[in-house]
C-alpha atoms as a PDB file:
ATOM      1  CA  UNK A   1       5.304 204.750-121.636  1.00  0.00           C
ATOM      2  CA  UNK A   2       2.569 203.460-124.179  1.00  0.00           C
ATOM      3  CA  UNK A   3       1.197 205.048-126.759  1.00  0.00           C
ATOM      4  CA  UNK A   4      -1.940 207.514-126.189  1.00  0.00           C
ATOM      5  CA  UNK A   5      -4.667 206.658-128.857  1.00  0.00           C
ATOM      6  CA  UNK A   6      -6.112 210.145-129.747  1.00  0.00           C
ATOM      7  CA  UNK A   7      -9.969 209.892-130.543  1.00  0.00           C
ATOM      8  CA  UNK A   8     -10.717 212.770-133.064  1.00  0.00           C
ATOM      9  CA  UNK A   9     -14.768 213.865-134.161  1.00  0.00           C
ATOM     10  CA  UNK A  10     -15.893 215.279-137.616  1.00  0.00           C
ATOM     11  CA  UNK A  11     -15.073 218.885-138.113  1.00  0.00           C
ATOM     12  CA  UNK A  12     -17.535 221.295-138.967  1.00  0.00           C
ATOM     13  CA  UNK A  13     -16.975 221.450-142.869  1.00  0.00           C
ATOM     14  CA  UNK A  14     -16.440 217.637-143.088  1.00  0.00           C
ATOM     15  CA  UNK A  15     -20.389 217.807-141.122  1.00  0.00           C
ATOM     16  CA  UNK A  16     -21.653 219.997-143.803  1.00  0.00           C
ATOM     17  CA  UNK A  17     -19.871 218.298-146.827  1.00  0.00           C
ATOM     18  CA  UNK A  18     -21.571 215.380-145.631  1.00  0.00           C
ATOM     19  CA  UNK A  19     -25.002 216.613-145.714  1.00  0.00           C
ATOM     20  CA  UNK A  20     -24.711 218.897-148.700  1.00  0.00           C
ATOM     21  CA  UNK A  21     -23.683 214.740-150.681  1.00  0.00           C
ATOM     22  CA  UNK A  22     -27.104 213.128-148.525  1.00  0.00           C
ATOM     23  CA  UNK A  23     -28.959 216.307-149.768  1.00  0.00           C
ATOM     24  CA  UNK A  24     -27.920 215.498-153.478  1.00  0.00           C
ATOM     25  CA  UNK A  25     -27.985 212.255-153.424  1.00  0.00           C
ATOM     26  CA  UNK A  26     -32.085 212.547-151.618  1.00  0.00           C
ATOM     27  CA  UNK A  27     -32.849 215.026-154.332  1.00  0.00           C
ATOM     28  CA  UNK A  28     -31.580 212.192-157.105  1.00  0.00           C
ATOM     29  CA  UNK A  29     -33.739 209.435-155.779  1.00  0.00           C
ATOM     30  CA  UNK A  30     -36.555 211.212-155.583  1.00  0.00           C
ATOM     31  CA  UNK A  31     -36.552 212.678-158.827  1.00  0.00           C
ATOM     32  CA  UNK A  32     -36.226 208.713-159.812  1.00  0.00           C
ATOM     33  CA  UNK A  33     -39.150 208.020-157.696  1.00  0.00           C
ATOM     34  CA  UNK A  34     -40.812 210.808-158.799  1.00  0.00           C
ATOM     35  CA  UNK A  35     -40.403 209.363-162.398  1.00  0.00           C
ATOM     36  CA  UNK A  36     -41.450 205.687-162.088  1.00  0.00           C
ATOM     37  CA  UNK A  37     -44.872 207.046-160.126  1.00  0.00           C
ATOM     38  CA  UNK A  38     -45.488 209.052-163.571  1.00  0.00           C
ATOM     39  CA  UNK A  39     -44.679 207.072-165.817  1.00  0.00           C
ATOM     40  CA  UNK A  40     -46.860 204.048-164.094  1.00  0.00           C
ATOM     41  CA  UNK A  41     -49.377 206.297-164.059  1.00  0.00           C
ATOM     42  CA  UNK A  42     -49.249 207.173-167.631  1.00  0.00           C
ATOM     43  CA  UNK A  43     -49.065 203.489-168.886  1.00  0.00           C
ATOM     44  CA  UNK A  44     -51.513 202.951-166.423  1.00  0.00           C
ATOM     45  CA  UNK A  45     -54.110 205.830-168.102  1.00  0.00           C
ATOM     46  CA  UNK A  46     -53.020 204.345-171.523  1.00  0.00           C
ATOM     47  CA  UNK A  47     -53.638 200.480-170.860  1.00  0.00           C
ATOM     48  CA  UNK A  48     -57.102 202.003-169.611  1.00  0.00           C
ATOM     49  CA  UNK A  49     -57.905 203.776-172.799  1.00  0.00           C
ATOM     50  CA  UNK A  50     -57.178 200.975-174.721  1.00  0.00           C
ATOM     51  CA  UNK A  51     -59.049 198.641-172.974  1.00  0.00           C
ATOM     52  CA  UNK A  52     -61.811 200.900-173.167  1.00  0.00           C
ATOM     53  CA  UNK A  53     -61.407 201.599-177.193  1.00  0.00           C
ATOM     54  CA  UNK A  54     -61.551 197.635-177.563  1.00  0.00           C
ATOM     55  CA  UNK A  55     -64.868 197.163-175.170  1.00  0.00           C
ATOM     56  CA  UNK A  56     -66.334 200.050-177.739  1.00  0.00           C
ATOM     57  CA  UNK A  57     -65.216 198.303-180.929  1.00  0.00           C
ATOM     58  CA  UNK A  58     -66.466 194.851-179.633  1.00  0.00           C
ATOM     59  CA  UNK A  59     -69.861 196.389-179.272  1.00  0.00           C
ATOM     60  CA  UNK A  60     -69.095 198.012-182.954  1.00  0.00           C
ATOM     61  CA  UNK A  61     -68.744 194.718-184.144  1.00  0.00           C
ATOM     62  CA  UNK A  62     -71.308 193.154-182.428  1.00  0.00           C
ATOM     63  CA  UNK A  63     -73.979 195.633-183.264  1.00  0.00           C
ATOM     64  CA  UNK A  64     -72.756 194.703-187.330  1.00  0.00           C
ATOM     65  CA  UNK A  65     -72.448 190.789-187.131  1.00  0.00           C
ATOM     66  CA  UNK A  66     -76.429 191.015-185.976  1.00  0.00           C
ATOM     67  CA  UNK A  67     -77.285 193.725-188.661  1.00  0.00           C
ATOM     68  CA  UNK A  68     -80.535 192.581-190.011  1.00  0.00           C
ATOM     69  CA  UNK A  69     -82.147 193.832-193.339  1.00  0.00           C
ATOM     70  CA  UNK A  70     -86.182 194.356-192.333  1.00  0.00           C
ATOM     71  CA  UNK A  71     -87.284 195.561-196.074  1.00  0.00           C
ATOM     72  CA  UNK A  72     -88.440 199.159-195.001  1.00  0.00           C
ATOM     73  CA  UNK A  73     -84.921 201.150-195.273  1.00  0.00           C
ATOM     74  CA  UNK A  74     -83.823 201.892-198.424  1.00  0.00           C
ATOM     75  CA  UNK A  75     -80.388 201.955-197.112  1.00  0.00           C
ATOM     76  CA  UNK A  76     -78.923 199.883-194.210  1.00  0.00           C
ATOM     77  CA  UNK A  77     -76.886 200.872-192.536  1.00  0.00           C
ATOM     78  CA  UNK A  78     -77.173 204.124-193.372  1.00  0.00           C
ATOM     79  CA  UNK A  79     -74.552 206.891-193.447  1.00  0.00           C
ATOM     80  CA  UNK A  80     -75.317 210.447-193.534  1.00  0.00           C
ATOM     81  CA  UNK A  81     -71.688 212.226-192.620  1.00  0.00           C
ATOM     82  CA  UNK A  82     -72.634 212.425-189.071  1.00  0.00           C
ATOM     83  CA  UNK A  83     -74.361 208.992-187.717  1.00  0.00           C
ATOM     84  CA  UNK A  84     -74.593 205.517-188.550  1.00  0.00           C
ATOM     85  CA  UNK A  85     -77.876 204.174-188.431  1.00  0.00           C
ATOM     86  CA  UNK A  86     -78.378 200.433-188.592  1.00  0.00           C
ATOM     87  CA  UNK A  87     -81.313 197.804-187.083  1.00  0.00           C
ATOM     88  CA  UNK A  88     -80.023 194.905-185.366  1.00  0.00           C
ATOM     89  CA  UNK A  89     -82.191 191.781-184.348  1.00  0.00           C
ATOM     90  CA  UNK A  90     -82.319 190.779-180.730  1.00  0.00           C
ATOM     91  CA  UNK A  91     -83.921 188.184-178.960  1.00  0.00           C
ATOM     92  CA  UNK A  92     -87.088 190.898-177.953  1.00  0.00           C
ATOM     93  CA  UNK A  93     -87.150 192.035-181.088  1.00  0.00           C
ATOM     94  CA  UNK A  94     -86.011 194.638-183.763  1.00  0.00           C
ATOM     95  CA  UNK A  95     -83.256 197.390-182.517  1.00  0.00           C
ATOM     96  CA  UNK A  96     -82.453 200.444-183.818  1.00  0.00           C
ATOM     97  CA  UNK A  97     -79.059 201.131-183.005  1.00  0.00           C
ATOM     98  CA  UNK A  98     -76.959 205.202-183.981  1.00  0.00           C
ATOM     99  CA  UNK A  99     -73.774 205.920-183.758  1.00  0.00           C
ATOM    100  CA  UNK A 100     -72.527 208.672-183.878  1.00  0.00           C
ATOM    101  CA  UNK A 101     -69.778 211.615-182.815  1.00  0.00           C
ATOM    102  CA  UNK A 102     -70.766 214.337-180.855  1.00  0.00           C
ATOM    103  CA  UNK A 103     -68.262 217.079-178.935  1.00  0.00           C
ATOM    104  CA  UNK A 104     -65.402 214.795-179.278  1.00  0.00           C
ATOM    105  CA  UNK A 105     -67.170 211.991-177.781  1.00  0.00           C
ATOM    106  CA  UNK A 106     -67.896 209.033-180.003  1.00  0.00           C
ATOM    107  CA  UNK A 107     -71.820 208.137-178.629  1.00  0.00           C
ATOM    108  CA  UNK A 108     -74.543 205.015-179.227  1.00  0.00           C
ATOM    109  CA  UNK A 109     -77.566 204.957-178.787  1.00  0.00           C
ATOM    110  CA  UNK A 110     -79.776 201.892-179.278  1.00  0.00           C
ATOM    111  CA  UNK A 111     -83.430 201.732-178.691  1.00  0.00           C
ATOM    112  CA  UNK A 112     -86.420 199.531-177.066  1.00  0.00           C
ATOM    113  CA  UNK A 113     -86.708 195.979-179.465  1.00  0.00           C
ATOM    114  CA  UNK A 114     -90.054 196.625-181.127  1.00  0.00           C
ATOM    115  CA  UNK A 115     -92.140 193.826-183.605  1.00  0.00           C
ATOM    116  CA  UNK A 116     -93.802 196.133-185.487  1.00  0.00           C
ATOM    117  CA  UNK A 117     -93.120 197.781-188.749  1.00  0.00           C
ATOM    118  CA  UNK A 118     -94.467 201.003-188.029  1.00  0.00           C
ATOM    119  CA  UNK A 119     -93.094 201.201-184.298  1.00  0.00           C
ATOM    120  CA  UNK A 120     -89.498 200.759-186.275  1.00  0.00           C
ATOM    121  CA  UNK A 121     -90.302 203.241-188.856  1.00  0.00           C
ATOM    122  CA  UNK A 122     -91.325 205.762-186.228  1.00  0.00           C
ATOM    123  CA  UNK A 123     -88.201 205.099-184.416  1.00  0.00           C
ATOM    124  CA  UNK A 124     -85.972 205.761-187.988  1.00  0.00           C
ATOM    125  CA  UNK A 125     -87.379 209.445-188.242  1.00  0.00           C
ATOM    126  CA  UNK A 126     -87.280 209.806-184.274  1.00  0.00           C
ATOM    127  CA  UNK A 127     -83.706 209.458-184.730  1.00  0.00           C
ATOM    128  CA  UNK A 128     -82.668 212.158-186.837  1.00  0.00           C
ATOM    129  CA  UNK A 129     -83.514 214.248-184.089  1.00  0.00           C
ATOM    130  CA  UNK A 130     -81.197 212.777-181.151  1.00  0.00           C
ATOM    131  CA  UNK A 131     -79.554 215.388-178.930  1.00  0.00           C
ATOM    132  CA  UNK A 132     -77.042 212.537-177.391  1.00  0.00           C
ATOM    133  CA  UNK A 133     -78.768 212.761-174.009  1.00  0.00           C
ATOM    134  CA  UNK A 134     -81.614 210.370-174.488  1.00  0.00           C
ATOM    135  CA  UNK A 135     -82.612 207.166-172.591  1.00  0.00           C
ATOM    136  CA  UNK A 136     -80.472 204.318-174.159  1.00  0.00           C
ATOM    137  CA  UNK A 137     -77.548 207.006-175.187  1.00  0.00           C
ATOM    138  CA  UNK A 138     -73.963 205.831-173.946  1.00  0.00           C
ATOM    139  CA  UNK A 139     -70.666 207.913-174.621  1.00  0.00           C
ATOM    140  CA  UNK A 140     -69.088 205.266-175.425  1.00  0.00           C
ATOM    141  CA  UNK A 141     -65.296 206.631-176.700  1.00  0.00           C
ATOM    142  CA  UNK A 142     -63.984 210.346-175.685  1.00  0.00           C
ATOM    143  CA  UNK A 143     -61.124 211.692-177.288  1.00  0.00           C
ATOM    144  CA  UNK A 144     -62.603 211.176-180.914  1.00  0.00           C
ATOM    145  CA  UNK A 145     -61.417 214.123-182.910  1.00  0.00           C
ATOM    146  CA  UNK A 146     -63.455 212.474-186.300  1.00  0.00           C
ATOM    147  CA  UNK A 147     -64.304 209.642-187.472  1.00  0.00           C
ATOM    148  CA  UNK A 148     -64.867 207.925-191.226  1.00  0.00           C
ATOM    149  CA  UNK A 149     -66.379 205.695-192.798  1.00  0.00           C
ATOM    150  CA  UNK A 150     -66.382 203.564-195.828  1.00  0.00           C
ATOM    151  CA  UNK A 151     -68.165 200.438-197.764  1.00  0.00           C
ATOM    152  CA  UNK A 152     -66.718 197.722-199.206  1.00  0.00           C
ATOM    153  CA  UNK A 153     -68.294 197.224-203.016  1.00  0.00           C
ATOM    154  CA  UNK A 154     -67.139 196.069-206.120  1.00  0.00           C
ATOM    155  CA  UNK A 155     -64.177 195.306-205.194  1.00  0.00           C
ATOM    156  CA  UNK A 156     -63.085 198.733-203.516  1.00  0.00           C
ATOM    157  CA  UNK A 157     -63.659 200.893-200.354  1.00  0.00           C
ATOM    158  CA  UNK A 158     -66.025 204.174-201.169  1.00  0.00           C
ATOM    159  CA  UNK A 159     -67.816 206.170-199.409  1.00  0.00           C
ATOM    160  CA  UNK A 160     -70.939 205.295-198.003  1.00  0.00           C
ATOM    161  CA  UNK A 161     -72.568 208.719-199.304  1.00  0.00           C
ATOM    162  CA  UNK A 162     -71.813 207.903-203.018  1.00  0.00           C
ATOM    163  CA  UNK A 163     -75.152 207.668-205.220  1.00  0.00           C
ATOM    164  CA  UNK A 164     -74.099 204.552-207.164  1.00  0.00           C
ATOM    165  CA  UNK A 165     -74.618 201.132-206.302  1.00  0.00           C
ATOM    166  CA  UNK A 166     -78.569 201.765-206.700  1.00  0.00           C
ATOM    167  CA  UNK A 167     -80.841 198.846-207.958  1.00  0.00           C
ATOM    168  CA  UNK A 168     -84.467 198.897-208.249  1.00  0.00           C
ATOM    169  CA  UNK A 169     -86.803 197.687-205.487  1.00  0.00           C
ATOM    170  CA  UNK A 170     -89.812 195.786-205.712  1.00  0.00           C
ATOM    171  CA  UNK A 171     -92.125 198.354-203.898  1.00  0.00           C
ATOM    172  CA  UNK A 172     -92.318 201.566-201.774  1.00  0.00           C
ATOM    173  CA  UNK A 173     -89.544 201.532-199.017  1.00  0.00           C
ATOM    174  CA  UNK A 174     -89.504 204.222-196.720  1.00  0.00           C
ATOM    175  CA  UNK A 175     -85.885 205.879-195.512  1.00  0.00           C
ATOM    176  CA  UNK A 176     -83.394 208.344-196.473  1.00  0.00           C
ATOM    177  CA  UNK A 177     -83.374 206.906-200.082  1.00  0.00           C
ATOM    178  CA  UNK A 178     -86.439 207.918-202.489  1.00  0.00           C
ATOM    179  CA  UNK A 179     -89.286 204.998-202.849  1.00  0.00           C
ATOM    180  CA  UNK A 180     -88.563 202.538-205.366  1.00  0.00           C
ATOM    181  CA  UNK A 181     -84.997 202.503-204.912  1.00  0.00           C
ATOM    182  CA  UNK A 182     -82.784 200.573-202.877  1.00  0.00           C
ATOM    183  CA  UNK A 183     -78.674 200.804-202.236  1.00  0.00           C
ATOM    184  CA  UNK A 184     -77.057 197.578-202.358  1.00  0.00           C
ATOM    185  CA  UNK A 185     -76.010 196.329-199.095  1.00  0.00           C
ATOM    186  CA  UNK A 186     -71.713 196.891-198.389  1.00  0.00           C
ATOM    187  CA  UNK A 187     -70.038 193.163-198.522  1.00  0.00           C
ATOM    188  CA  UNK A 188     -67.874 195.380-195.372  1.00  0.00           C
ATOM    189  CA  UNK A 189     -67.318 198.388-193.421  1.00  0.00           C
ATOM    190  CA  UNK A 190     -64.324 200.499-192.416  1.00  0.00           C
ATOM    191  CA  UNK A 191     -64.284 203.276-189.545  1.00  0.00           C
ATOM    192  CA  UNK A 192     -61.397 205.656-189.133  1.00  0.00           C
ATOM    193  CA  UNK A 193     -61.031 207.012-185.738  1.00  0.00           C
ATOM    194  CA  UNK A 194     -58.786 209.797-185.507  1.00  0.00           C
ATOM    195  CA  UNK A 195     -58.044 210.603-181.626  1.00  0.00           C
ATOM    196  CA  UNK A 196     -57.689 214.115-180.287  1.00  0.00           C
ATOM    197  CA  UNK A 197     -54.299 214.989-178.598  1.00  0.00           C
ATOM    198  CA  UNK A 198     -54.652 214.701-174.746  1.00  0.00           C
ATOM    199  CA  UNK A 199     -56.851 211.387-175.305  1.00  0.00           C
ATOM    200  CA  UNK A 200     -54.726 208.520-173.860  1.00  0.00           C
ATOM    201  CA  UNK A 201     -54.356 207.323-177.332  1.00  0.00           C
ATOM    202  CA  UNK A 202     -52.395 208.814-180.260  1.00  0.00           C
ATOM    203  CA  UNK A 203     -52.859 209.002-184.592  1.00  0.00           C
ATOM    204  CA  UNK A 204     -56.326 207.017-186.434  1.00  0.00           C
ATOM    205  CA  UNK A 205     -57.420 203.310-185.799  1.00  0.00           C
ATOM    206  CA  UNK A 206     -58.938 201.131-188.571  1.00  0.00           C
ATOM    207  CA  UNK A 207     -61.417 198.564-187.877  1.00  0.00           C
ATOM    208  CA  UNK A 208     -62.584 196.437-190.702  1.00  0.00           C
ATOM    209  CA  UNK A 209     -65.609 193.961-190.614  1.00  0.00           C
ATOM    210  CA  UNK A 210     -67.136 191.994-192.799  1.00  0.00           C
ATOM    211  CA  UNK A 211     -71.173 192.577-192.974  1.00  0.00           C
ATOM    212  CA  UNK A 212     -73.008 189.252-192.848  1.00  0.00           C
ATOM    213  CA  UNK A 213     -76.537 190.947-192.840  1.00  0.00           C
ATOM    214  CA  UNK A 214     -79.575 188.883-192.301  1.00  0.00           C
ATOM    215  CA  UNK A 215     -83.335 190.170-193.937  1.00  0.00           C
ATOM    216  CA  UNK A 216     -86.776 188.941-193.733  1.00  0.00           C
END
């Protein structure tokens, strides 16, 4: 008489043991899922901000290396604490360019070319009165918590608000300076950008340039 092969199923705890080790092992893969998404998503936000913080420092440094000296500023570029002011010479013309930082949001604004001396002058005193929502006005960097900035003269970074580095001028020139009086251009410039928290990008970043400035 030959042997009877038995066939035997899964009892009802082996069943459950089962599931309850699919269930854990589920829960660990998507937690590891769960992880890559985020953190692909935060390199990806990152990469972004930092493509976007070197777009706004090429235009920095574009808006310097054309920096052009037209005789009527006593100062150029011009600092106050707040806003950079600086003219820039285009192909239509004469630019007026401001940058400057306003609710955390590092802005420029750059105006129409003009050719004539007292169209630029009225666009200097115009532009101590910018709200940061006029025609030409880009917000160019959020996340900017502050922002500094220093000239390179004699040898040494200072600030641009200092009162030295004043030699005489050969007639009136209108600007933030009194007449007679001009400030001796920076050989460079420095900005300090100090980021907020939440930004996509973390601590301060330097940027030096040299200033090749160009007059008439």
């Amino acid at each position: 008489m030959g042997a009877r092969r038995l066939s035997r199923g899964f009892t009802l705890i082996e069943v459950l043991v089962t599931i309850t080790i699919l269930a854990v092992l589920a829960g660990m893969a998507w937690q590891g899922i769960d992880a890559i998404v985020r953190s692909k998503a935060v390199s990806e936000e990152r990469l972004d901000a930092v493509l976007r913080l070197n777009t706004v420092l090429a235009q920095w440094d574009a808006d310097l290396s054309t920096l052009h000296d037209t005789g009527l500023i006593a100062e150029m570029p011009a600092f106050d604490g707040a806003s950079l002011r600086l003219t820039r010479r285009t192909d239509a013309g004469v630019q007026l360019v401001v940058w400057s930082l306003r609710d955390g949001t590092w802005q420029r604004w750059a105006s129409q070319p003009v050719v004539r001396q007292g169209d630029l002058l009225e666009l200097w005193l115009r532009s101590y009165q910018l709200l940061g929502n006029e025609v030409g006005t880009v917000r160019a960097l959020p996340g900017v918590q502050e922002w500094q900035v220093y000239y390179w003269r004699n040898n040494a970074w200072s600030n641009p608000q200092s009162t030295g580095d004043v030699q005489e001028a050969a007639g009136p020139r209108p600007g933030p300076r009194s007449a007679g009086s001009k400030v001796r251009l920076p050989e460079g410039i420095r900005i300090v950008l100090t980021m907020a928290p939440g930004s996509g990008l973390n601590g301060t970043y330097t940027r030096d340039l040299v200033l090749r400035t160009r007059s008439e």
